[in-house]
Protein backbone atom coordinates (compact mmCIF):
# COMPACT_ATOMS: atom_id res chain seq x y z
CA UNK A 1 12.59 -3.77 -13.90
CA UNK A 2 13.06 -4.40 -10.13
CA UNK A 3 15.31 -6.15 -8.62
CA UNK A 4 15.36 -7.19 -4.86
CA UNK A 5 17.21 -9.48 -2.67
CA UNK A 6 16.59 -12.35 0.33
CA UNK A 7 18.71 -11.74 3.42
CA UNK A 8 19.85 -14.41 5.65
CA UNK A 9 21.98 -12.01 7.72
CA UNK A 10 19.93 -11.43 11.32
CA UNK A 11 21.29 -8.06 11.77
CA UNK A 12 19.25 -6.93 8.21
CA UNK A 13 15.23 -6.55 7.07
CA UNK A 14 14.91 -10.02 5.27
CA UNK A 15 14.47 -8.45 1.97
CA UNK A 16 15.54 -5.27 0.39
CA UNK A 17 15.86 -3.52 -3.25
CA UNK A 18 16.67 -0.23 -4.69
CA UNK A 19 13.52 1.15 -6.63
CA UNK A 20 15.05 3.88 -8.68
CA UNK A 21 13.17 6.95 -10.35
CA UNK A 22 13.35 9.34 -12.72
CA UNK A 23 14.29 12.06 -10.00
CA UNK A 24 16.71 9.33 -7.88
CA UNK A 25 15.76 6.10 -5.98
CA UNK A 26 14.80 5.06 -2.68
CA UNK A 27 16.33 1.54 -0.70
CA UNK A 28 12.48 -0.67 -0.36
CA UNK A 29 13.25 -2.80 2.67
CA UNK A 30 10.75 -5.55 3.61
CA UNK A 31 10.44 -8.05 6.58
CA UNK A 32 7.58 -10.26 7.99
CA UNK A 33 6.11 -10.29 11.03
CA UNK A 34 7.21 -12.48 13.76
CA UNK A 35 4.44 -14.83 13.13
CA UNK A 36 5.70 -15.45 9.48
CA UNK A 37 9.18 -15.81 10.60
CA UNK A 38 10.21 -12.06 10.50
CA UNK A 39 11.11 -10.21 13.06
CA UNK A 40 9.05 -7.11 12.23
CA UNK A 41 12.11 -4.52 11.27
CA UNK A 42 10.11 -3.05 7.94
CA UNK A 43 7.51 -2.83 6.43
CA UNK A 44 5.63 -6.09 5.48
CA UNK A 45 5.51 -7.26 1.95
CA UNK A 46 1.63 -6.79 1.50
CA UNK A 47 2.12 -2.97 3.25
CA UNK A 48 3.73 -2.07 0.08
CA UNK A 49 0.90 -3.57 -1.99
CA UNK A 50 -1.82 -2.18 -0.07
CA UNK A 51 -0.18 1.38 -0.14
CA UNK A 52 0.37 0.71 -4.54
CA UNK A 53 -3.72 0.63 -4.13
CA UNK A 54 -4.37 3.84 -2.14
CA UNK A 55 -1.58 5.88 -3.83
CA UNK A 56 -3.55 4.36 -7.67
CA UNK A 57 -6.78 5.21 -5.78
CA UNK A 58 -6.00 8.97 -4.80
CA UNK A 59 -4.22 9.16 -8.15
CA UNK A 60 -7.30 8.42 -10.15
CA UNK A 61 -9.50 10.09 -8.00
CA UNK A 62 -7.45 13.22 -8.36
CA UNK A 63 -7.18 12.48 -11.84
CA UNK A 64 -10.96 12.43 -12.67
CA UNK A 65 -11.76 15.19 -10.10
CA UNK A 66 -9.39 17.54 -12.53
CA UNK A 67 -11.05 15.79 -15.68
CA UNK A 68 -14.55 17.83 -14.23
CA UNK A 69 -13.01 20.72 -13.43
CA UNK A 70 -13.03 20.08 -9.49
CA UNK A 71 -10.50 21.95 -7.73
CA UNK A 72 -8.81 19.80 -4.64
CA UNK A 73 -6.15 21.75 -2.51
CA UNK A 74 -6.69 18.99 0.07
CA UNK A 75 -6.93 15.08 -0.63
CA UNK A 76 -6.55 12.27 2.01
CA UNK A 77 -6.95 8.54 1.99
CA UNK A 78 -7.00 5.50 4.02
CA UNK A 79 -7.48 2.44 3.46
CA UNK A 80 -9.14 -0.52 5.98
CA UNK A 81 -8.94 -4.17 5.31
CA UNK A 82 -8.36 -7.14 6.88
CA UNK A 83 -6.09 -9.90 5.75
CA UNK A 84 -6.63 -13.64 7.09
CA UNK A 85 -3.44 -16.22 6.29
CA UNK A 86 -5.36 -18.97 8.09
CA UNK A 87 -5.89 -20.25 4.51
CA UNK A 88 -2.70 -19.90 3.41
CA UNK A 89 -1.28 -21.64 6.21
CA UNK A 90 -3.54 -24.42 5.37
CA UNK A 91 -5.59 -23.68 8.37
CA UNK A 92 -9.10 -23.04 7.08
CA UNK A 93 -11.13 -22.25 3.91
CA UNK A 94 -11.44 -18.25 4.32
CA UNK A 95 -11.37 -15.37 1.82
CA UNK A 96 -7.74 -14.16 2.45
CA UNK A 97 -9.00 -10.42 2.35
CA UNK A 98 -11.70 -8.76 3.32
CA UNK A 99 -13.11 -6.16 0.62
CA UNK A 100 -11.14 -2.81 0.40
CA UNK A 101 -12.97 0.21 2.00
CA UNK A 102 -11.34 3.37 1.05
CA UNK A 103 -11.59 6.53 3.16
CA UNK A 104 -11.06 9.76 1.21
CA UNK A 105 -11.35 13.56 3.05
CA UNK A 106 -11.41 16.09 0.30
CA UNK A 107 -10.85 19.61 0.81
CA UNK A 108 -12.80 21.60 -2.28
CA UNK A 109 -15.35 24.65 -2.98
CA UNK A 110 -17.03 22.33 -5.04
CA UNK A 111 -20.81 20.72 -4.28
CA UNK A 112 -21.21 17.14 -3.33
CA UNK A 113 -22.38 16.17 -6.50
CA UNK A 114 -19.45 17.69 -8.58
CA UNK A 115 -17.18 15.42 -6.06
């Protein structure tokens, strides 16, 4: 379970949580942009969820690369999209996100058809 907390103190991120793990845990810390009524101190909200997606991206790609017998000693993704809270402000009918384009680099011996 996780378990987080809204802070109304000025001097703090507005939100923060301790995500523990097997091997220890790690203080996630969380504030909007100034636009949203943040001031911009941490990472925002969606950053963490975009990040979840690349890390379960490179994960699986990793994953399925071992599955065929790929060798990687070098893996590295990005990730480009665009977000739009027009609509969620109630100021226009858009898409809220554009579609996710990954960007992977792999370093491998392997052909381009066994990646």
């Amino acid at each position: 379970m996780l378990n987080g907390e809204w802070r109304t103190d000025d001097a703090l991120s507005q939100f923060g949580g301790v995500v523990k793990f097997p091997q220890g845990e790690v203080l996630f810390e969380s504030d909007f942009p100034s636009f949203l009524g943040g001031e911009g101190r941490a990472p925002p909200p969606l950053a963490y969820c975009f990040y979840g997606a690349m890390c379960c991206y490179g994960a699986t790609f990793a994953t399925q690369a071992a599955m065929a017998g790929v060798h990687l000693p070098g893996l590295r993704i990005g990730l480009s999209l665009t977000v739009n809270f027009h609509a969620a402000l109630g100021l226009g009918d858009v898409p809220p996100l554009s579609p996710f384009e990954f960007h992977v680099e792999v370093e491998t011996d392997a052909s381009d058809e066994d990646v």
